[in-house]
N, C-alpha and C. Protein backbone atom coordinates (compact mmCIF):
# COMPACT_ATOMS: atom_id res chain seq x y z
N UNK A 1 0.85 -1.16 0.00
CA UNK A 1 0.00 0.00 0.00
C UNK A 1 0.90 1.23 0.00
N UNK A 2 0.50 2.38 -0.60
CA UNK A 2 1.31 3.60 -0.44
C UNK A 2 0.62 4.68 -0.10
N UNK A 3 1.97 4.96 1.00
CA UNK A 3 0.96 6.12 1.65
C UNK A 3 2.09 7.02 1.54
N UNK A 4 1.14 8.50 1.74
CA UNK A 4 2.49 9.87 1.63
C UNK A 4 2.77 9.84 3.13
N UNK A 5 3.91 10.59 3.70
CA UNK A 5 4.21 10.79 4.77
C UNK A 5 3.60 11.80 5.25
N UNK A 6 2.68 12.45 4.54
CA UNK A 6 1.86 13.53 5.74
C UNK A 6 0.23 12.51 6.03
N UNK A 7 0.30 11.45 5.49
CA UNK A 7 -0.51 10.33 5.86
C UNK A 7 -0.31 9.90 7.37
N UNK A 8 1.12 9.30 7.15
CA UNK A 8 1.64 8.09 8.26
C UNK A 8 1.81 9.78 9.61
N UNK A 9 2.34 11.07 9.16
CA UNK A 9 2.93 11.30 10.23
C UNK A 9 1.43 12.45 10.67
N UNK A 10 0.78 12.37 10.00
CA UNK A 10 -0.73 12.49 10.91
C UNK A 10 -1.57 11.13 11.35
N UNK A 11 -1.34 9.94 10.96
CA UNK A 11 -1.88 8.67 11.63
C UNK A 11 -1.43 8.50 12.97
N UNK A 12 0.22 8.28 13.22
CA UNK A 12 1.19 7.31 14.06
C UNK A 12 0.96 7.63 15.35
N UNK A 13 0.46 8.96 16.06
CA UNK A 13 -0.19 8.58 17.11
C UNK A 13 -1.77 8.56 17.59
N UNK A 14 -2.42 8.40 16.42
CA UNK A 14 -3.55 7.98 16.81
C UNK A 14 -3.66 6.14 16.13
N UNK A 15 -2.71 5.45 15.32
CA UNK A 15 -2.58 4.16 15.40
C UNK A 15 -1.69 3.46 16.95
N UNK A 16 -0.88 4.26 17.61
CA UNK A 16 -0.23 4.15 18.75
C UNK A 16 -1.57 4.09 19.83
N UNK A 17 -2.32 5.14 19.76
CA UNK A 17 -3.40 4.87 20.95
C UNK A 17 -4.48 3.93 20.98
N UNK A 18 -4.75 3.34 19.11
CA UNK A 18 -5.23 2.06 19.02
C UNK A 18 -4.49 0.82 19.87
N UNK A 19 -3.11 0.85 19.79
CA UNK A 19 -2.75 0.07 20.25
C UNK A 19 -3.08 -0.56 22.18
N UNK A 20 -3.70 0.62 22.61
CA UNK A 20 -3.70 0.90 23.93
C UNK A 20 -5.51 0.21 24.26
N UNK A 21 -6.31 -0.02 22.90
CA UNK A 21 -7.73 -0.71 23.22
C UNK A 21 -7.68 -1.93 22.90
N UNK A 22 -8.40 -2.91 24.19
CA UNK A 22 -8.50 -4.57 23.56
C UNK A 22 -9.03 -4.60 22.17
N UNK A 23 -8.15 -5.04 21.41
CA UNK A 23 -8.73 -5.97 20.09
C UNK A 23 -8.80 -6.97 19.95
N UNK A 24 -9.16 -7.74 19.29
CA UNK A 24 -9.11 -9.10 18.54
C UNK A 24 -7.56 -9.46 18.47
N UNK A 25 -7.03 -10.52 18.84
CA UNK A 25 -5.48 -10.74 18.83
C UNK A 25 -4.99 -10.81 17.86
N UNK A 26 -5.69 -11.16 16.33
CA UNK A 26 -5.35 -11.04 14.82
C UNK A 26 -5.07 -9.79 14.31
N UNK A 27 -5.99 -9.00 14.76
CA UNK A 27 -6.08 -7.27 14.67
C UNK A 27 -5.17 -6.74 15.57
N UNK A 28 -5.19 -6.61 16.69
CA UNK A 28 -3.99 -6.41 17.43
C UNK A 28 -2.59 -6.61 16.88
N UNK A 29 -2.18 -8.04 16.63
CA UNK A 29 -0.84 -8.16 16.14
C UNK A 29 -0.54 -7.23 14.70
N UNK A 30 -1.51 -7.01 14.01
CA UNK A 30 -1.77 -6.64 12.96
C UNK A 30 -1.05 -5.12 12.72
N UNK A 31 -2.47 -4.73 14.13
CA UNK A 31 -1.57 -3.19 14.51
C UNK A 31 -0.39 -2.94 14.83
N UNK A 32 0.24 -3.77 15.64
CA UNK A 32 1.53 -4.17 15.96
C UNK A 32 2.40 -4.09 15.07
N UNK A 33 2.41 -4.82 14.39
CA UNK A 33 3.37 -5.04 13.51
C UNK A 33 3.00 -3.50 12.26
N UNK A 34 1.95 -3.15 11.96
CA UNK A 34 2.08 -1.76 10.60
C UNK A 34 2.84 -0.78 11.67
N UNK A 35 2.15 -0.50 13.02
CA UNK A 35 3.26 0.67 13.75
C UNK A 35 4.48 0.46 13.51
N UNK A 36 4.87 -1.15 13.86
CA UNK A 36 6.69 -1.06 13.57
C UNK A 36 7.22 -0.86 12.42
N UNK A 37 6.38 -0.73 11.25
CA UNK A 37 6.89 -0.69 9.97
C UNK A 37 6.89 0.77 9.66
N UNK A 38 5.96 1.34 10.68
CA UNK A 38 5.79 2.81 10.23
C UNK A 38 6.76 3.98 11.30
N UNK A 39 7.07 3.36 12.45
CA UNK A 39 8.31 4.08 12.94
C UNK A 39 9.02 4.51 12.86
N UNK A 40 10.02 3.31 11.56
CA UNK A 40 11.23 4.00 11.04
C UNK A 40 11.40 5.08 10.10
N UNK A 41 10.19 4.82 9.03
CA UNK A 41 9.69 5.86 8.33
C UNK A 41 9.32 7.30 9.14
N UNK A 42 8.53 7.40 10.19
CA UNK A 42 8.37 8.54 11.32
C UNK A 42 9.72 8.99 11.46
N UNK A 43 10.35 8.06 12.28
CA UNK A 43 11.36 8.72 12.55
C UNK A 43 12.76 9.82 11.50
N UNK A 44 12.77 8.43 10.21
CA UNK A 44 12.92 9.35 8.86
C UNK A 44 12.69 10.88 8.52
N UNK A 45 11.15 11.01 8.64
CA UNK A 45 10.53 11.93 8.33
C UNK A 45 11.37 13.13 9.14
N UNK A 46 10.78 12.41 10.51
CA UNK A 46 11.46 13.80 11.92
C UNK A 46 12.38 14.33 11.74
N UNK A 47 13.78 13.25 11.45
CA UNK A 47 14.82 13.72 10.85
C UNK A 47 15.18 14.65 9.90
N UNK A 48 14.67 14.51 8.62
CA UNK A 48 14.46 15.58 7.78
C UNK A 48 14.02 17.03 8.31
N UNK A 49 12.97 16.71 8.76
CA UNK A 49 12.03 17.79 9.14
C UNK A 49 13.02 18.74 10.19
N UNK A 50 13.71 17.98 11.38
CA UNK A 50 14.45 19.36 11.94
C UNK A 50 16.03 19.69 11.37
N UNK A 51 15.98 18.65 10.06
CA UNK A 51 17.07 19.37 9.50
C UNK A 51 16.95 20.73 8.38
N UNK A 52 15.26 20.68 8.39
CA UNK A 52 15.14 21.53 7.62
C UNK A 52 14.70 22.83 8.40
N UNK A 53 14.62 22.95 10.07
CA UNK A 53 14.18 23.43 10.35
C UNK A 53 15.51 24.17 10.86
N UNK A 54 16.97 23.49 11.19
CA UNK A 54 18.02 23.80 11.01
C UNK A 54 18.47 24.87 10.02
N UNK A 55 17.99 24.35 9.11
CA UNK A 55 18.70 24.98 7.87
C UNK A 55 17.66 26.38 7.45
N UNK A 56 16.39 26.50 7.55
CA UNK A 56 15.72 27.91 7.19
C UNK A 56 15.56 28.35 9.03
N UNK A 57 16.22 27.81 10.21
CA UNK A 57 15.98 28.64 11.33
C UNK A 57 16.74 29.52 11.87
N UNK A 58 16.72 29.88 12.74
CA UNK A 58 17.39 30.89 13.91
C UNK A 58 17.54 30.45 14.80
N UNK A 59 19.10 30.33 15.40
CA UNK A 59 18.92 30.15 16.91
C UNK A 59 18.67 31.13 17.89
N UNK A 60 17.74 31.01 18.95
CA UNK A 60 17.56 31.95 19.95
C UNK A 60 19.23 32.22 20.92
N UNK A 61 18.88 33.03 21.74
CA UNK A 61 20.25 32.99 22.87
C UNK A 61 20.12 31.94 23.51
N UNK A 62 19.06 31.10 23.72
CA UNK A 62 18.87 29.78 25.02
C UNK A 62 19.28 28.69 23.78
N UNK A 63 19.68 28.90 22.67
CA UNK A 63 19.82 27.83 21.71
C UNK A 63 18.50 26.79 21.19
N UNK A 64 17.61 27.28 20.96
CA UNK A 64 16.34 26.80 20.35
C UNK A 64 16.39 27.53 18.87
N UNK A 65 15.77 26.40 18.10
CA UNK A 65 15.81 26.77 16.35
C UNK A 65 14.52 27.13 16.29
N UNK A 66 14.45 28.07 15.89
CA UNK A 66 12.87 28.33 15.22
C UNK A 66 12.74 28.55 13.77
N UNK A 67 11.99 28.28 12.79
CA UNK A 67 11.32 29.51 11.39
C UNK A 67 11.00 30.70 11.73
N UNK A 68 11.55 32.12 11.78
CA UNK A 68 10.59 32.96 11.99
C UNK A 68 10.52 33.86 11.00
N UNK A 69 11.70 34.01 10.56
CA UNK A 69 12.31 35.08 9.23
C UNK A 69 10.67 34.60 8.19
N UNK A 70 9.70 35.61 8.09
CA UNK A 70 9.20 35.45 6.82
C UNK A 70 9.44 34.67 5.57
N UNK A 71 10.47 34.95 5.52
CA UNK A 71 10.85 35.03 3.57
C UNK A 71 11.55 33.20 3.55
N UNK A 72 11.85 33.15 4.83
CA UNK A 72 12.44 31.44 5.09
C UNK A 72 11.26 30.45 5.49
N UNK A 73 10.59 30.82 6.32
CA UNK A 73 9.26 30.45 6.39
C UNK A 73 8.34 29.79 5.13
N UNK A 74 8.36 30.76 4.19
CA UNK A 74 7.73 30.42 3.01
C UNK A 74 8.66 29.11 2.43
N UNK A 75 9.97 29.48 2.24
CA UNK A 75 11.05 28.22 2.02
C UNK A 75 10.83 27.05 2.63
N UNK A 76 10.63 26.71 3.74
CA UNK A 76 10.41 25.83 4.81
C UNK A 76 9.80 25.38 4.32
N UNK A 77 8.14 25.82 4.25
CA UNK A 77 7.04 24.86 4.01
C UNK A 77 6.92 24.82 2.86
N UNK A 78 7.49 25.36 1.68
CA UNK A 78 7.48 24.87 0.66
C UNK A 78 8.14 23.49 0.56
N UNK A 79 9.68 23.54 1.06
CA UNK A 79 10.45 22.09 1.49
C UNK A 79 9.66 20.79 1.89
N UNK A 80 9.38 21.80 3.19
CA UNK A 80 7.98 20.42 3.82
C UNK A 80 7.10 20.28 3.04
N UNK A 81 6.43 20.76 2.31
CA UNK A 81 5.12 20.05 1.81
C UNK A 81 5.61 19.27 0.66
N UNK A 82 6.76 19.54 0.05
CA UNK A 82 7.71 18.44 -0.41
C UNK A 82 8.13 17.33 0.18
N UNK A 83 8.41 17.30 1.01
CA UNK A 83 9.14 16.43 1.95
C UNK A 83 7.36 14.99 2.28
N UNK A 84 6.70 16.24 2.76
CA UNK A 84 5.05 15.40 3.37
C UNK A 84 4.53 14.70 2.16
N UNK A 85 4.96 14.68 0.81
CA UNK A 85 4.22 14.54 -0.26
C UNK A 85 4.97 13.16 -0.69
N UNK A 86 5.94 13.02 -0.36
CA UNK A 86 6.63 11.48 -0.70
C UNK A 86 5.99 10.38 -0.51
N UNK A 87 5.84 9.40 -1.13
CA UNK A 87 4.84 8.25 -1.02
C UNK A 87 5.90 7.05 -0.41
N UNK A 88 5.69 6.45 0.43
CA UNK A 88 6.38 4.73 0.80
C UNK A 88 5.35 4.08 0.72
N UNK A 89 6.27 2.99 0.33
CA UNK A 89 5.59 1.57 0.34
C UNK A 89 5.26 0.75 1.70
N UNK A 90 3.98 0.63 2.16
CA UNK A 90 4.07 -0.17 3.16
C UNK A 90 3.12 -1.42 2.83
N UNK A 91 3.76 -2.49 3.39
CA UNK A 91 3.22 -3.54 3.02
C UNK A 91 1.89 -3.92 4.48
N UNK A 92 0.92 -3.85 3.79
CA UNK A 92 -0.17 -3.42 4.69
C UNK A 92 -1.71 -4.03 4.07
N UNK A 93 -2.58 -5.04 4.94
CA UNK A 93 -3.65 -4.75 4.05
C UNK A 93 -4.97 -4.48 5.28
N UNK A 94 -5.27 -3.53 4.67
CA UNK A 94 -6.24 -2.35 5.47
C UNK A 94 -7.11 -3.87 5.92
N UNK A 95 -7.62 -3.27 7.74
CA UNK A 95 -8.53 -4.00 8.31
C UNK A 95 -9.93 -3.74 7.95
N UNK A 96 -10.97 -5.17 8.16
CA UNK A 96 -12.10 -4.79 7.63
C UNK A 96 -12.71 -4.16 8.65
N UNK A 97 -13.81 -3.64 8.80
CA UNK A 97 -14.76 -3.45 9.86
C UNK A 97 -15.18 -4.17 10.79
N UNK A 98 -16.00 -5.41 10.51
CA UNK A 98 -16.12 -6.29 11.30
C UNK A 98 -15.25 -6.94 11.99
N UNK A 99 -13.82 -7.04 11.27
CA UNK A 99 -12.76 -7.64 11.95
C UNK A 99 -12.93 -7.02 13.72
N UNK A 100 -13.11 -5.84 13.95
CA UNK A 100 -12.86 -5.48 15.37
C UNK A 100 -13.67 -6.00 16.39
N UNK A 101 -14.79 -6.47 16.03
CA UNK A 101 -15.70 -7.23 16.98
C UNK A 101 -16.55 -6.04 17.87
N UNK A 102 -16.63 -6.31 18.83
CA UNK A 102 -17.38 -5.71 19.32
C UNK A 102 -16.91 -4.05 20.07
N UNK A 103 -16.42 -3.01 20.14
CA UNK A 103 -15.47 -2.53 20.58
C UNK A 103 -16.01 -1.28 20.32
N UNK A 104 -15.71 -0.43 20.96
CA UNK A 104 -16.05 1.47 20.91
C UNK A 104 -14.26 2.09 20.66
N UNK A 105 -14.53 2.54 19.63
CA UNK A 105 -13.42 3.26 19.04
C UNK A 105 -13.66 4.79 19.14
N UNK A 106 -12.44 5.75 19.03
CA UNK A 106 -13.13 7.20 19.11
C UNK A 106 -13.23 7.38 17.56
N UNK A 107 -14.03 7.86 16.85
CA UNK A 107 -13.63 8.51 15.57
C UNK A 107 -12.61 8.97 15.39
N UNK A 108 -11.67 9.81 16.12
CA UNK A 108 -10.62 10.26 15.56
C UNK A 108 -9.30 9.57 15.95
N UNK A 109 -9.22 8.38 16.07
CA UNK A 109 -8.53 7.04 16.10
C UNK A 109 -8.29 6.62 14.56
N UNK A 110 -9.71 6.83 13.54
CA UNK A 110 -9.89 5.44 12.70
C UNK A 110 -9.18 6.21 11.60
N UNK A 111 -7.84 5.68 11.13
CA UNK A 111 -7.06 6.37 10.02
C UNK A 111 -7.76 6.21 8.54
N UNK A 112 -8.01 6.76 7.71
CA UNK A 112 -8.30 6.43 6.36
C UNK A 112 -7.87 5.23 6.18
N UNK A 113 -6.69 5.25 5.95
CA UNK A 113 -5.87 4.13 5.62
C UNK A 113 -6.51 2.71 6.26
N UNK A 114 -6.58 2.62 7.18
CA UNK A 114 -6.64 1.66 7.96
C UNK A 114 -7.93 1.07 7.79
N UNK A 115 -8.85 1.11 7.54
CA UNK A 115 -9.75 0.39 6.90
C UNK A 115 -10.40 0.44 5.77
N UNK A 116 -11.47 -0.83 5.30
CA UNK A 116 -11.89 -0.93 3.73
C UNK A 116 -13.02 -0.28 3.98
């Protein structure tokens, strides 16, 4: 399945807090195992992301990077929405509905992705 990384890195902690409700142990492992596939990719992402935040920021006197310069700002998120727009491959096949059994989920848990 392919997903962009402004997919996975708006999913990963609301698939993380799935992990935290009884499921079905098929579904469970399930979840289990796409988080670990999607970590390294997260973490990927992060990486980039404060190197880019390095590179168009400012350090304060306490040594914190920020965007603030306008004109870099615009640079930035132009970068990033480059960066968010990359597609990976994850080998994944979306859960059905019924698979979860009986269970109260919040709506803003249930990733696109993640089910048919």
């Amino acid at each position: 399945m392919k997903l962009k990384l402004s997919e996975i890195v708006n999913n990963v902690d609301s698939l993380k807090a799935l992990q935290e409700i009884k499921l079905p142990i098929k579904v469970s492992y399930r979840l289990m195992r796409l988080v670990n596939k999607l970590d390294p990719v997260y973490k990927s992402y992060d990486d980039k992301r404060n190197e880019l935040v390095k590179e168009f920021g400012d350090e304060d006197k306490d040594g914190n990077i920020a965007v603030k310069d306008p004109k870099k700002i615009k640079l930035f998120f132009a970068k990033l929405a480059e960066l968010l727009a990359i597609e990976e491959e994850i080998d994944f096949t979306p859960f059905k509905i019924d698979e979860l059994g009986d269970i109260n989920v919040e709506p803003k848990l249930i990733s696109n992705f993640l089910f048919e």
